[in-house]
N, C-alpha and C. Protein backbone atom coordinates (compact mmCIF):
# COMPACT_ATOMS: atom_id res chain seq x y z
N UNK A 1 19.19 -7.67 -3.18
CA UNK A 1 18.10 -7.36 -2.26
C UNK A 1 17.34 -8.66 -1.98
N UNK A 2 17.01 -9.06 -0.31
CA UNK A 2 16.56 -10.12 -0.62
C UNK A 2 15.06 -10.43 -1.14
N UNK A 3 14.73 -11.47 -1.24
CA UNK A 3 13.35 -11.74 -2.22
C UNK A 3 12.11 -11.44 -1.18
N UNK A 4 11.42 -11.04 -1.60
CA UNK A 4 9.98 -10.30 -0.61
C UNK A 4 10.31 -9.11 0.24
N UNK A 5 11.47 -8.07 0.08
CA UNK A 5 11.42 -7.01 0.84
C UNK A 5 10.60 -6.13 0.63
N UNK A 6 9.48 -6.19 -0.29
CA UNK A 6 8.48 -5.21 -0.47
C UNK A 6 7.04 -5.92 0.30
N UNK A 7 6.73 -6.68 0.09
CA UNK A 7 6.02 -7.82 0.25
C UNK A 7 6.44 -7.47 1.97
N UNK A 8 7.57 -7.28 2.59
CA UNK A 8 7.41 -7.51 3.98
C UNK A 8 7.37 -6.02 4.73
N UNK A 9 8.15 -4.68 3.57
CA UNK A 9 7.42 -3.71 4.33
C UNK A 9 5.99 -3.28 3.54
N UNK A 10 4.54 -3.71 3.06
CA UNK A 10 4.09 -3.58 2.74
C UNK A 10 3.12 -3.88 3.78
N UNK A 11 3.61 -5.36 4.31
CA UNK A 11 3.07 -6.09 5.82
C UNK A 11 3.55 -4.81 6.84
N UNK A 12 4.60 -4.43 7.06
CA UNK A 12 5.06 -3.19 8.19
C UNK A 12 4.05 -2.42 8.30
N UNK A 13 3.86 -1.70 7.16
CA UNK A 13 3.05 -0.28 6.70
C UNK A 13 1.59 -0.87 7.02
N UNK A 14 1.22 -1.71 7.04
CA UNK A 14 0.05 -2.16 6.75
C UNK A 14 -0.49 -2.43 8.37
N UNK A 15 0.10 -3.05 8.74
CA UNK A 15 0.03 -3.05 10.42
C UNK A 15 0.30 -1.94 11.46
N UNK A 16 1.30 -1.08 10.91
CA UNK A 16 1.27 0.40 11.27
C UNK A 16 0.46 1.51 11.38
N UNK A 17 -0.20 0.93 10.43
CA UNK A 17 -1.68 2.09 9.82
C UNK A 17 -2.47 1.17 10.35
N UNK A 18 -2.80 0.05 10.36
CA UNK A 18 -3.96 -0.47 11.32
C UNK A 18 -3.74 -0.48 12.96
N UNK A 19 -2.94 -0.10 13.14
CA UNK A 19 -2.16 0.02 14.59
C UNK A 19 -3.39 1.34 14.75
N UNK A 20 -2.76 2.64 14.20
CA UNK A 20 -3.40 3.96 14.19
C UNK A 20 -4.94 3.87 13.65
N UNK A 21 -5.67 2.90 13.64
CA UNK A 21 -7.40 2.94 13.37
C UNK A 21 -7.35 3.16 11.97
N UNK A 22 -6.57 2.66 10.87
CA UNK A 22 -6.96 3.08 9.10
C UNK A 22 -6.72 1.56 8.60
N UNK A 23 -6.65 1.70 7.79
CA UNK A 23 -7.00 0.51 6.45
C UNK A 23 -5.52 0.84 5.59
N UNK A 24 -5.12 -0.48 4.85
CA UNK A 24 -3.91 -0.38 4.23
C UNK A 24 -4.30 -1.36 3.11
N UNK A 25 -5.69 -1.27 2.25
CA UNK A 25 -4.99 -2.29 0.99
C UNK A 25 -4.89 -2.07 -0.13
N UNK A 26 -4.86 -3.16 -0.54
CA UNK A 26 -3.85 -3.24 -1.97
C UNK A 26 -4.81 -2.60 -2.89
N UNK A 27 -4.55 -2.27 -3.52
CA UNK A 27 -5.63 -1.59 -4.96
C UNK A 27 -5.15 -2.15 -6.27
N UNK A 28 -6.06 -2.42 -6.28
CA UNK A 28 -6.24 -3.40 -8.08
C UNK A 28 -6.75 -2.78 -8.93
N UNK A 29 -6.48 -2.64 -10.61
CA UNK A 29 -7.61 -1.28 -11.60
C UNK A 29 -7.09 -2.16 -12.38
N UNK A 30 -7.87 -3.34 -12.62
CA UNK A 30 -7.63 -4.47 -14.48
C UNK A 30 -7.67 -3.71 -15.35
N UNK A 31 -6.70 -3.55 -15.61
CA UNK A 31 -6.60 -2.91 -17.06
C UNK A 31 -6.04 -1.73 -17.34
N UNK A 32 -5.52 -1.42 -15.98
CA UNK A 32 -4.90 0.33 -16.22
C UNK A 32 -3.25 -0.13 -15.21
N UNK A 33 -2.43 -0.24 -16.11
CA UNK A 33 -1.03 0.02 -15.96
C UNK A 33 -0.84 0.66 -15.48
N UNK A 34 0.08 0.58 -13.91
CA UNK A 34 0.82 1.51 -13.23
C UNK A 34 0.39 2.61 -12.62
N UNK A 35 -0.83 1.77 -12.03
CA UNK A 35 -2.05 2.20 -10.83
C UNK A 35 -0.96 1.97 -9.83
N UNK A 36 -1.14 2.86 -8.44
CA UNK A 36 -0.32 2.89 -6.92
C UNK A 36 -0.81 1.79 -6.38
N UNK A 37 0.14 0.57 -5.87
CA UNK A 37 -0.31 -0.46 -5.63
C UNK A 37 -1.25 -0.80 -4.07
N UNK A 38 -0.90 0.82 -3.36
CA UNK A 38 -1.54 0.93 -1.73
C UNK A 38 -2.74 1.90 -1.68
N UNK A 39 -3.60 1.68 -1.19
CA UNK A 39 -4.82 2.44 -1.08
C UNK A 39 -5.07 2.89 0.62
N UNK A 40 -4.08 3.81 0.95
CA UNK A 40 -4.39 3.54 2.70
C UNK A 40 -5.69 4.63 3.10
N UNK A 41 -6.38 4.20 3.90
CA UNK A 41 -7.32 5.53 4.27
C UNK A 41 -7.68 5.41 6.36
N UNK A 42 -7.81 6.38 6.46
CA UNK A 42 -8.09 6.94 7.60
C UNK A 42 -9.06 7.71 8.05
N UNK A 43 -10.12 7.87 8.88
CA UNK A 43 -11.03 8.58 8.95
C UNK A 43 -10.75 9.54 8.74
N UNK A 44 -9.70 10.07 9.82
CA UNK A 44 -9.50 11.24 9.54
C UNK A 44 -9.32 12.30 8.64
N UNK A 45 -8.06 11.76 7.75
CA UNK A 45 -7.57 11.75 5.96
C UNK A 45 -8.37 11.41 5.27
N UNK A 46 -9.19 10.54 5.06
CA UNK A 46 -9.71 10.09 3.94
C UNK A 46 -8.42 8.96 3.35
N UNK A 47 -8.89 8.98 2.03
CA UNK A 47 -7.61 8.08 1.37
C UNK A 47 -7.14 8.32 0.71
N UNK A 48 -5.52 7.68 0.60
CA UNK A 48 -4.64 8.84 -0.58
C UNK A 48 -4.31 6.88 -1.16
N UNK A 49 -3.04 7.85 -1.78
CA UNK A 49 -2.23 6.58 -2.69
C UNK A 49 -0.79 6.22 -2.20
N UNK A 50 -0.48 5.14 -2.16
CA UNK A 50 1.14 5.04 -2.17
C UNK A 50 1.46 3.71 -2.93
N UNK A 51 2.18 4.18 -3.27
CA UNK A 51 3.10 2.94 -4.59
C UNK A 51 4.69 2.41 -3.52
N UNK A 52 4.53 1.02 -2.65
CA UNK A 52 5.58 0.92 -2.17
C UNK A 52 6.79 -0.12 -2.99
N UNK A 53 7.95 0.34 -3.06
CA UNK A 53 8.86 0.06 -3.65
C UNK A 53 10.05 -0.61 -2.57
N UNK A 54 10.44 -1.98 -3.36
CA UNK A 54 11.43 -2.34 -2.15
C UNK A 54 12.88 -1.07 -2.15
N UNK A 55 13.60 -1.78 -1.14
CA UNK A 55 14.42 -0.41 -0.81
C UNK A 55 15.09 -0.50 -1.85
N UNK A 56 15.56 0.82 -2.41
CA UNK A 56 16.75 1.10 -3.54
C UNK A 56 16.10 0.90 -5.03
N UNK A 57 15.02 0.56 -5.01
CA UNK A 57 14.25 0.78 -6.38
C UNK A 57 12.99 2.10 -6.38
N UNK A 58 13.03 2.34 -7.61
CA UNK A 58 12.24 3.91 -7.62
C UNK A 58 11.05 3.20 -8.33
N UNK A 59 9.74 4.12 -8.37
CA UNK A 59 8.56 3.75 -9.03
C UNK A 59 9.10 3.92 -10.77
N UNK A 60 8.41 3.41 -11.19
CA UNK A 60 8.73 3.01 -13.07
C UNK A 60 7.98 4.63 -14.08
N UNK A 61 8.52 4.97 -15.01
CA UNK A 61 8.39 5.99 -15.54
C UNK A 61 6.66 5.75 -15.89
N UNK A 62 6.00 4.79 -16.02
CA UNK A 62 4.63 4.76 -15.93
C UNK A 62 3.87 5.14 -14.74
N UNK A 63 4.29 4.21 -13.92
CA UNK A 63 4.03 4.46 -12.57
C UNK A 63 3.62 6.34 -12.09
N UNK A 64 4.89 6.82 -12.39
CA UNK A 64 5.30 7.97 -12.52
C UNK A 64 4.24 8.79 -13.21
N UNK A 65 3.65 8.84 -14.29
CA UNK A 65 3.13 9.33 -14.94
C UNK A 65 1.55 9.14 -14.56
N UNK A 66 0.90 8.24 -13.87
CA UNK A 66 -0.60 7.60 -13.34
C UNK A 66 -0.41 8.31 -12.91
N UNK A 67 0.66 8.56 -11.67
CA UNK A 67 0.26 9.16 -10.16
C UNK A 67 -0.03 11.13 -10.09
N UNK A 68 0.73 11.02 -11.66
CA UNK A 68 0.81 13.18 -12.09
C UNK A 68 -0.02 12.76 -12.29
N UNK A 69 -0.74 11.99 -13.39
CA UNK A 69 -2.87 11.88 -13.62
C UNK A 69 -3.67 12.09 -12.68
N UNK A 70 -3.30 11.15 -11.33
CA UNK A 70 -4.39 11.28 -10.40
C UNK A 70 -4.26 12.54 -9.85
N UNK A 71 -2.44 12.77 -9.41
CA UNK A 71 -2.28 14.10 -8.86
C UNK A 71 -3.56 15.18 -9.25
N UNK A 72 -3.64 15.73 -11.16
CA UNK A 72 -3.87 16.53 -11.54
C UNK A 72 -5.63 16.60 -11.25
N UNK A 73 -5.84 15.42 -10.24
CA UNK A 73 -7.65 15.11 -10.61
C UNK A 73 -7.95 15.39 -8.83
N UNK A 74 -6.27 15.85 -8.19
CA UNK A 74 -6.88 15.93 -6.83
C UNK A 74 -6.19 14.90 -5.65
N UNK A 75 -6.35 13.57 -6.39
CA UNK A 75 -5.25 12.53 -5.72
C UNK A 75 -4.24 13.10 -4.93
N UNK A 76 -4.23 12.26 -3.86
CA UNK A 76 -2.76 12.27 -2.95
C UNK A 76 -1.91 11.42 -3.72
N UNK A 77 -1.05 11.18 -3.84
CA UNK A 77 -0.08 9.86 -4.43
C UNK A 77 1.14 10.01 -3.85
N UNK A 78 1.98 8.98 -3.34
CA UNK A 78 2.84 9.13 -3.04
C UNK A 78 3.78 8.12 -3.26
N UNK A 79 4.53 8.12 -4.46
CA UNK A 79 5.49 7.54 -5.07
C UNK A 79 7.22 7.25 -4.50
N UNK A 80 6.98 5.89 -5.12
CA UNK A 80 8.73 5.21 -4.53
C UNK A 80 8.92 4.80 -2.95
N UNK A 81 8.02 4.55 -2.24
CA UNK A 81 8.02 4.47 -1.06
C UNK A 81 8.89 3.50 -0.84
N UNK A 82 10.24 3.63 0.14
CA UNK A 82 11.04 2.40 -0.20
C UNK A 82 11.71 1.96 1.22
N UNK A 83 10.99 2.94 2.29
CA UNK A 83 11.83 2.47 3.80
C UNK A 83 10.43 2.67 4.37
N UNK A 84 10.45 1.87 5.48
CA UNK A 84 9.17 2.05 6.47
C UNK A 84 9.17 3.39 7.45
N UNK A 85 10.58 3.67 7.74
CA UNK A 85 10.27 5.61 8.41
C UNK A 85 9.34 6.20 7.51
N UNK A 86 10.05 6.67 6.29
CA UNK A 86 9.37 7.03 5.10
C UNK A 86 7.56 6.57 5.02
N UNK A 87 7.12 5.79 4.95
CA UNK A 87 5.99 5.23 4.67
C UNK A 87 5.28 5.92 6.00
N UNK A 88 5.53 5.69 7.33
CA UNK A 88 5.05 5.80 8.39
C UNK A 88 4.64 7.46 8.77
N UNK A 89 6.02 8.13 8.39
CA UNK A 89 5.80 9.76 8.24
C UNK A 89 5.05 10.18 7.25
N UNK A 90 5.05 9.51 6.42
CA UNK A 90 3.62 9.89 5.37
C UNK A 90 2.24 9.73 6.01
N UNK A 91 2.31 8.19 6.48
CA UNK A 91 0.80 7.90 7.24
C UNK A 91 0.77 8.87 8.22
N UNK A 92 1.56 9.32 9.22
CA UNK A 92 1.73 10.01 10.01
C UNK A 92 1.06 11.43 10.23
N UNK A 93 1.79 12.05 8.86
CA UNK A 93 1.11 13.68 8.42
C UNK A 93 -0.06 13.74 7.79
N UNK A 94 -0.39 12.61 7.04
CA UNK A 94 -1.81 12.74 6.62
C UNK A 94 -2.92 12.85 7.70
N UNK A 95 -2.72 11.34 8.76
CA UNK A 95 -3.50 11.27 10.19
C UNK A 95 -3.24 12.43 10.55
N UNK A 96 -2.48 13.27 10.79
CA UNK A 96 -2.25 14.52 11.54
C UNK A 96 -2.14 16.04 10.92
N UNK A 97 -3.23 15.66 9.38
CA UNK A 97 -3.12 16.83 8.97
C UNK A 97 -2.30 17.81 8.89
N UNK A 98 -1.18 17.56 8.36
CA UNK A 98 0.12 18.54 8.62
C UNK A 98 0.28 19.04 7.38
N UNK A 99 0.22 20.50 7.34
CA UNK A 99 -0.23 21.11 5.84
C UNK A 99 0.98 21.14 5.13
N UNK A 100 0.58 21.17 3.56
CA UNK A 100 1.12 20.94 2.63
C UNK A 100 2.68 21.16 3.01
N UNK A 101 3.01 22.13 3.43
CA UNK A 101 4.06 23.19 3.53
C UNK A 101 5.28 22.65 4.31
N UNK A 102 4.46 21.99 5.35
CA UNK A 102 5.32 21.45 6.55
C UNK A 102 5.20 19.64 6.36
N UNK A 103 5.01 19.17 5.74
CA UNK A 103 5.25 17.82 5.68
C UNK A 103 6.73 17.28 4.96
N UNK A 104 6.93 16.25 6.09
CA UNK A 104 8.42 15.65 5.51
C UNK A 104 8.44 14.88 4.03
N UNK A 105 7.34 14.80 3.46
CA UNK A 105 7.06 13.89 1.89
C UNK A 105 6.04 14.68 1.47
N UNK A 106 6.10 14.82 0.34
CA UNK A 106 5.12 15.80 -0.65
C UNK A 106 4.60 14.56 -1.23
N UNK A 107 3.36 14.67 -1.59
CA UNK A 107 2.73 13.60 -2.66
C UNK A 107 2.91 14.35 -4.18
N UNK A 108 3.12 13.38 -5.25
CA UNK A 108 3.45 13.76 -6.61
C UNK A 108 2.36 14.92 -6.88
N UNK A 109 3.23 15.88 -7.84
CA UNK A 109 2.92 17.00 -8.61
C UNK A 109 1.98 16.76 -9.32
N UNK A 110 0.94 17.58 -10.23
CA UNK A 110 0.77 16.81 -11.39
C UNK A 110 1.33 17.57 -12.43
């Protein structure tokens, strides 16, 4: 995989969602392991989580386990994000309120 493919759809996603009037950054928590590294928000939505992953790699069994935490507190999270369709149809249904039921990506369980 080449070197910065996350790093460059992170730039995609990020300009995509500022394209559509929201915010795309990075989220930092010193000291708490395997926090979602994207904080996107939208007026509309509010703000959820996404952890983007270059293509063909999955989020890490920690990772994994934060995002059921936040899940269980209410959090959106949305784990392994690893193609920009993917990322975009997430931003997509959140901006467009598309209920639980009918969305093409579920955000983690808790």
């Amino acid at each position: 995989m080449p070197k910065g493919a996350e790093s460059k759809l992170e730039k995609d996603l990020r300009s995509y969602m500022e394209s559509q009037g929201g915010f795309f950054p990075k989220s930092v928590s010193p000291g708490n392991k395997g926090w979602p590294d994207r904080n996107p928000s939208h007026w509309v939505c509010g703000p959820f989580y996404m952890e983007v992953k270059r293509p063909g790699k999955e989020s890490t069994p920690l990772q994994m386990e934060v995002a059921r935490e936040m899940a269980s507190h209410g959090y959106r999270v949305y784990a392994s994000v690893s193609q920009f369709r993917i990322g975009k149809e997430i931003i997509d249904d959140e901006i467009n309120g598309v209920p639980a039921s009918k969305r093409r990506h579920n955000p983690v369980s808790p």
